[in-house]
Protein backbone atom coordinates (compact mmCIF):
# COMPACT_ATOMS: atom_id res chain seq x y z
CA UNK A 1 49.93 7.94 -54.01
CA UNK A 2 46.27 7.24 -55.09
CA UNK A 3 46.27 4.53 -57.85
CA UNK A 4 43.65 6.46 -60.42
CA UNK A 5 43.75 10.43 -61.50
CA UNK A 6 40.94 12.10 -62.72
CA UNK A 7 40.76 14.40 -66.07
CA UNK A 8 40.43 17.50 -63.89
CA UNK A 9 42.86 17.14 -61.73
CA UNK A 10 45.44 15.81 -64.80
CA UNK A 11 44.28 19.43 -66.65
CA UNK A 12 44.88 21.38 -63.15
CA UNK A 13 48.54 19.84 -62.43
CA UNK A 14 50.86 20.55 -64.62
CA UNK A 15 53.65 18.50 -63.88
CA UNK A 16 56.87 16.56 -65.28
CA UNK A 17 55.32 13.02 -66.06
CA UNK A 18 54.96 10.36 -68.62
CA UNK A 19 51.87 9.53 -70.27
CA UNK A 20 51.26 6.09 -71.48
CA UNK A 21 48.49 5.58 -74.37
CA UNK A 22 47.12 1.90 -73.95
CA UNK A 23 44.38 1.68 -76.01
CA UNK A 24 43.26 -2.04 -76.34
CA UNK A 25 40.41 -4.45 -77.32
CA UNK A 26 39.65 -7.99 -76.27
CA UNK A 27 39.17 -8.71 -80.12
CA UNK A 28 42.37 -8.20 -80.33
CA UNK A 29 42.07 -4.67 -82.42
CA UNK A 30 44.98 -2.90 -82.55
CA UNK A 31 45.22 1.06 -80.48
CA UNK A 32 47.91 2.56 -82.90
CA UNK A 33 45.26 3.63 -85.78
CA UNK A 34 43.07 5.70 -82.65
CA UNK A 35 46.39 6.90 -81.08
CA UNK A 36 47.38 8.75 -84.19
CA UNK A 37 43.92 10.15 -84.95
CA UNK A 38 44.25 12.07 -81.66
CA UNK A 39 45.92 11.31 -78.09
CA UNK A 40 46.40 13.33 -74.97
CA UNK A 41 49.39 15.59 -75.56
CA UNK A 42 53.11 13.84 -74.89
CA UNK A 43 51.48 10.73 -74.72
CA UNK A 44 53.53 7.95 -75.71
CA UNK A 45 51.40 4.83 -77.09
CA UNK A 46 52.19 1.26 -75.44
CA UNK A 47 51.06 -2.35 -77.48
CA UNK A 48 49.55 -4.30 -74.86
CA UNK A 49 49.86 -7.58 -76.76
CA UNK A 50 53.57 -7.27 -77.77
CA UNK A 51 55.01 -4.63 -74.88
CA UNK A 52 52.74 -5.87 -71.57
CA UNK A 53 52.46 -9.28 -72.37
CA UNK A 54 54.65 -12.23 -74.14
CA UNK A 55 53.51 -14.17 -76.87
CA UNK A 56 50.51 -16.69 -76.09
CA UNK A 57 50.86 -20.20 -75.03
CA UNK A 58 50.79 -22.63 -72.24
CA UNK A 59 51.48 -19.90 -69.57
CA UNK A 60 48.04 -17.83 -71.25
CA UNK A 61 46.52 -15.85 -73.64
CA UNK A 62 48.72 -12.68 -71.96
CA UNK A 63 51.20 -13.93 -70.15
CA UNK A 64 54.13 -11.98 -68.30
CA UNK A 65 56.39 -9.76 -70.90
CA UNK A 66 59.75 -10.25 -70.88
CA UNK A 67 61.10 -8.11 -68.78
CA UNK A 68 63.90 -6.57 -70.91
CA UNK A 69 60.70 -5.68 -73.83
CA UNK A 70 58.90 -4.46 -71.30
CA UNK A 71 61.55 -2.14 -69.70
CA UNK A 72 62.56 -0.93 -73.32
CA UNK A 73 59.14 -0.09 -74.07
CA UNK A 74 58.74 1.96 -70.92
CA UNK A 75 62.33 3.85 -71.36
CA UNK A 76 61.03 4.47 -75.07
CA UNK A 77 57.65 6.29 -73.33
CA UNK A 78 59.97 8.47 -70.48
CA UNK A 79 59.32 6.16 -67.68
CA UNK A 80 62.44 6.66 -65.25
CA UNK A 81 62.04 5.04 -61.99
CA UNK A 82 61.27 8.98 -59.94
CA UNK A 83 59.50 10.05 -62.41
CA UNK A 84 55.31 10.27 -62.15
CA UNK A 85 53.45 8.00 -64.75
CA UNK A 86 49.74 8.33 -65.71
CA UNK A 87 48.27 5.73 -67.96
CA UNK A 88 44.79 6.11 -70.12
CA UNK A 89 42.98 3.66 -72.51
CA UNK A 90 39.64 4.11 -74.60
CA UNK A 91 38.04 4.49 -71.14
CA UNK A 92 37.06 0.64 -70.77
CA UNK A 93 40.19 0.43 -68.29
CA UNK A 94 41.15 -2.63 -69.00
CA UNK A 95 44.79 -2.01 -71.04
CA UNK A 96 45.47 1.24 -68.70
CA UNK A 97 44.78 -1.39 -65.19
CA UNK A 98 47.10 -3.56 -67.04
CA UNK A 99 50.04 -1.49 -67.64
CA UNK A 100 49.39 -0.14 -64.19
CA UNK A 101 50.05 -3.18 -62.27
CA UNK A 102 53.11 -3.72 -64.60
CA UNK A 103 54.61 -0.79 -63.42
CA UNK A 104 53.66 -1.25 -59.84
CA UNK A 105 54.27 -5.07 -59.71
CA UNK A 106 58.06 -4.57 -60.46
CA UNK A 107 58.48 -1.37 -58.62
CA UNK A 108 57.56 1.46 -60.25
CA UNK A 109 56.07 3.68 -56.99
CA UNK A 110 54.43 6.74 -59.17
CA UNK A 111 52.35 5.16 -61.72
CA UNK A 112 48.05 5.98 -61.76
CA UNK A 113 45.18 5.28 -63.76
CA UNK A 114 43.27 8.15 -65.48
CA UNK A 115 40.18 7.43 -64.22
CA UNK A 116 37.28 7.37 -67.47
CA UNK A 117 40.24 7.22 -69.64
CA UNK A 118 40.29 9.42 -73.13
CA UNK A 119 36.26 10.02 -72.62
CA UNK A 120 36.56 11.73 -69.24
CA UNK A 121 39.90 13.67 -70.86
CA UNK A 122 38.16 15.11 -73.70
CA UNK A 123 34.16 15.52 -71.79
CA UNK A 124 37.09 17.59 -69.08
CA UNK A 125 37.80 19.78 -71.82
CA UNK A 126 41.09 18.22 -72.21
CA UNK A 127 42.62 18.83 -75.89
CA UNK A 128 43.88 16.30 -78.00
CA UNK A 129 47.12 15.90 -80.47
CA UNK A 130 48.55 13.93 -83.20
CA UNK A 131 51.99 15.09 -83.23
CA UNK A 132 54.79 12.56 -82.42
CA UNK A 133 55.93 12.87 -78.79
CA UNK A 134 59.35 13.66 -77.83
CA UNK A 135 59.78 11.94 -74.21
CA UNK A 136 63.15 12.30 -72.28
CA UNK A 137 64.98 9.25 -72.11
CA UNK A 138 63.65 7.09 -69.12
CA UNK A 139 65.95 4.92 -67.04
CA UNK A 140 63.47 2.24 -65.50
CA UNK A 141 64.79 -0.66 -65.26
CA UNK A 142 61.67 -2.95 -64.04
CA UNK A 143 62.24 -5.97 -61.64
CA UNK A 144 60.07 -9.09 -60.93
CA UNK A 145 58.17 -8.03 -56.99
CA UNK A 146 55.26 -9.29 -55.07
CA UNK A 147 51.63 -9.69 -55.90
CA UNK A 148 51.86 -11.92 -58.61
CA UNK A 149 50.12 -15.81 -58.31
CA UNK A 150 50.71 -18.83 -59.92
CA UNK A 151 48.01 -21.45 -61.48
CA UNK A 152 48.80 -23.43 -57.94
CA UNK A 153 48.86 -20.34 -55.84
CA UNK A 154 45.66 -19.25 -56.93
CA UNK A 155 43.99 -23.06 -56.56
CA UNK A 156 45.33 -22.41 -52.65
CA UNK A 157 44.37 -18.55 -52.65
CA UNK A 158 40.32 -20.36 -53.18
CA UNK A 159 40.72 -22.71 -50.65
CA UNK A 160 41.89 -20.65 -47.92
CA UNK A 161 41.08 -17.02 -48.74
CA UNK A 162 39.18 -15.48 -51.34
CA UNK A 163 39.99 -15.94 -55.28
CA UNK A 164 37.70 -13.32 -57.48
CA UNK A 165 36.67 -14.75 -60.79
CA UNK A 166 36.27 -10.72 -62.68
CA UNK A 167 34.81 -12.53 -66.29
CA UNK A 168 31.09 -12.21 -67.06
CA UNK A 169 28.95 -14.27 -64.31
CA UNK A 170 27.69 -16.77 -67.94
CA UNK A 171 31.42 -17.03 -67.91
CA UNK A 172 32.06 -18.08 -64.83
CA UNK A 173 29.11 -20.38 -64.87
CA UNK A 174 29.78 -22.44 -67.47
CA UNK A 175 27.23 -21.44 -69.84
CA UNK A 176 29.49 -19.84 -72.55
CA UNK A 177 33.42 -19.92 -73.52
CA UNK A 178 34.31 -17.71 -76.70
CA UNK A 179 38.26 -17.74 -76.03
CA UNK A 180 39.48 -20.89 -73.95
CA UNK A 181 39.51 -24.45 -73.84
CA UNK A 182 37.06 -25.41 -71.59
CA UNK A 183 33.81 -23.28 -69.48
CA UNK A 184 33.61 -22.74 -66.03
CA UNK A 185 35.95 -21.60 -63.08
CA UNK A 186 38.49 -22.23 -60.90
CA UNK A 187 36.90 -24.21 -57.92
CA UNK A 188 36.13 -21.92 -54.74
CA UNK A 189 36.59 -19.00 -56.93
CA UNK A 190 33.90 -16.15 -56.44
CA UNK A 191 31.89 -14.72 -59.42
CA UNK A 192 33.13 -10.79 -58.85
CA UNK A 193 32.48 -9.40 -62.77
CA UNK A 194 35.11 -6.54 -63.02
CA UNK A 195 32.37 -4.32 -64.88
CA UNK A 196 30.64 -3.98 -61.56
CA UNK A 197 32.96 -1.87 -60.72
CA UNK A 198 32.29 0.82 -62.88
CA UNK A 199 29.33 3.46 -63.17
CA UNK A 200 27.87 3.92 -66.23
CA UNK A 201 30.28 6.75 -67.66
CA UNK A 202 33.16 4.16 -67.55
CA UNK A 203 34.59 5.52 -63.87
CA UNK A 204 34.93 3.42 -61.10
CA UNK A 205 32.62 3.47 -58.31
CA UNK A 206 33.54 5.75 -55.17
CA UNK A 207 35.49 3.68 -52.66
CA UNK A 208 33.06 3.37 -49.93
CA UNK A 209 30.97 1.50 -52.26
CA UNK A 210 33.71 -0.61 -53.75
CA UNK A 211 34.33 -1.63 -50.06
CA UNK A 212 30.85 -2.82 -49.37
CA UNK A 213 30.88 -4.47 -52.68
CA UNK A 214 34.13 -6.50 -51.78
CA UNK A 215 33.19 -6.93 -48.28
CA UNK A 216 30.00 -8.49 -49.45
CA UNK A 217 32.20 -10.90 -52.00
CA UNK A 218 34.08 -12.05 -48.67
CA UNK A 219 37.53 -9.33 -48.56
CA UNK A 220 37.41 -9.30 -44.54
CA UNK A 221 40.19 -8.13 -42.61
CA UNK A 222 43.15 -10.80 -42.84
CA UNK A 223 41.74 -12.37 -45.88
CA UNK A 224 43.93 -12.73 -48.50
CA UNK A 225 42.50 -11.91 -52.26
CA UNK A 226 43.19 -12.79 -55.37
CA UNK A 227 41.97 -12.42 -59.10
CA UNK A 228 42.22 -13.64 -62.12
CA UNK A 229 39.97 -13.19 -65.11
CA UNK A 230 40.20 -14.49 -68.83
CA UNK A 231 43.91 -13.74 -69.52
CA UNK A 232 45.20 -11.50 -66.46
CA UNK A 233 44.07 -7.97 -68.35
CA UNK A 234 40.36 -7.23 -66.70
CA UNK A 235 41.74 -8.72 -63.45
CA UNK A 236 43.94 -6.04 -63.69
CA UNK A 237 41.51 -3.46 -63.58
CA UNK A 238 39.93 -5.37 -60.48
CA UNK A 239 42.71 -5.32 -58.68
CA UNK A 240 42.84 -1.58 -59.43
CA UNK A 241 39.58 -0.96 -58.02
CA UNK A 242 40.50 -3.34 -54.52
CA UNK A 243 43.60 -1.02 -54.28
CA UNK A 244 41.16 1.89 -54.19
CA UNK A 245 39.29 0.42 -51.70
CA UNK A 246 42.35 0.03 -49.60
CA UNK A 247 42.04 -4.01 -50.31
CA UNK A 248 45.58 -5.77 -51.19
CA UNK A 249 45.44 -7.90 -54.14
CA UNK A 250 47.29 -10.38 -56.05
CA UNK A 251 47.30 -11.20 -59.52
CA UNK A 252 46.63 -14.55 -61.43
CA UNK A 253 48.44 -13.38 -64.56
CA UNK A 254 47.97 -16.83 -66.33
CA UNK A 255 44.36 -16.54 -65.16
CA UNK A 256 41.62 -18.82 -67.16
CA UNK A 257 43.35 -19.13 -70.57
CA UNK A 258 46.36 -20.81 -68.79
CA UNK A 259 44.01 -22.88 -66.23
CA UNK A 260 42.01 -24.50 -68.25
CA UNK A 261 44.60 -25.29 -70.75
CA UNK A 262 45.46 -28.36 -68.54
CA UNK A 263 43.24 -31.24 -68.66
CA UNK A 264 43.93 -32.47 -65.42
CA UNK A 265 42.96 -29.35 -63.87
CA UNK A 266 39.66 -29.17 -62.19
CA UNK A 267 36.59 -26.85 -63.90
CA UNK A 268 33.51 -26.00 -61.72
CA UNK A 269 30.02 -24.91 -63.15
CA UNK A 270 27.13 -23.19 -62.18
CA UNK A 271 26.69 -20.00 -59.89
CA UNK A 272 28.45 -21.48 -56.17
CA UNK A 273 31.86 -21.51 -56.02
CA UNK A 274 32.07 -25.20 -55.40
């Protein structure tokens, strides 16, 4: 199953699935108020900071949920384990990439990204609601899988295959750090800004382009890849866009915010991956 759906193809297939509403900010500003001024109809809205992540702390600004709040909030939106699942956010991609590789990392099979998000719904012609869904009981039952790398994992991913760093290149370089400890990035870790993967209508690139652009950043046959980004939600999305491009991908959930939270971890600077 492709990982992203467009609006016209969502409007032309009517079909028995859940819809997951994951509007999010960086700032932290909540989705709920936006959801219930208008969502896609039967969508079910999903708090990225409380449902697909745990509370903040040594492990990272958005660490793993537990898995029994994350499978609640799931059942609570209709997700049942053969049952199709389309997720949508502001149209940023971020919180929909996020909830995405949730579902797929512990073995949901059906689950896609609306590509554009709400935008490309509603510029579709796609009409929107705000009356309180009614999902069918869902019966997923999520369990830990592959694809998912630890703060040591990823420091080995760097040294012998290719670790994407998706933050802003200033980011990555050192020259600014609004949310962590420290600036800078993982050592060997490539500068790969997840917004490059997007035109400018919020969609991502085609995937012969995506290719070139992650063949360029070093994804050759055989090479193992990994991301990570600020706190494991943008990375998401990038990993989203390598699946696309038929490129495998791992996660560094913990990403930055959990990295540099350790002193005696080592921070590189400037634009080489060093």
């Amino acid at each position: 199953m492709n990982a992203i759906i467009t609006a016209a193809d969502l409007l032309a297939e009517p079909a028995d699935r859940a819809l997951l509403d994951v509007r999010w900010q960086l700032a932290g500003t909540a989705g709920r108020p936006a959801y219930l001024r208008g969502h896609i109809p039967g969508a079910v809205y999903v708090d990225l900071d409380t449902e697909l992540a745990g509370p903040p702390g040594p492990s990272g600004r958005h660490p793993l949920p537990d898995l029994e709040t994350f499978g609640a909030a799931m059942r609570r939106a209709g997700v049942s384990a053969d049952r199709e699942v389309v997720v949508y956010d502001g149209g940023q991609g971020w919180g929909a990439a996020r909830a995405w590789w949730l579902l797929r990392w512990s073995g949901h099979r059906a689950a896609r990204v609306l590509d554009g998000g709400l935008p490309a719904w509603t510029a579709a012609g796609g009409r929107l609601s705000t009356e309180p869904p009614a999902p069918p009981p869902g019966d997923f039952v999520p369990a830990p899988g592959r694809g998912l790398l630890t703060a040591e994992e990823a420091a080995e991913r760097a040294r012998g295959g290719l670790l994407l760093d998706a933050r802003a290149a200033e980011r990555y370089r050192g020259e600014t750090e609004p949310l962590d400890r420290a600036a800078g990035h993982i050592p060997g870790a490539v500068s790969a800004p997840t917004t490059e993967n997007v035109s400018a209508d919020g969609r991502l690139r085609p995937a012969p382009e995506l290719a070139d652009r992650f063949r360029e950043l070093g994804a050759r046959p055989g090479t193992a890849v990994g991301v990570y980004c600020g706190s494991g939600v943008s990375a998401a999305h990038q990993v989203l866009a390598l699946e696309v491009a038929g490129i495998p991908a791992d996660l560094y959930v913990g990403s930055w915010s959990e990295w540099s939270a350790d002193p005696d971890r080592p921070v590189a600077t400037g634009a080489e991956p060093g």
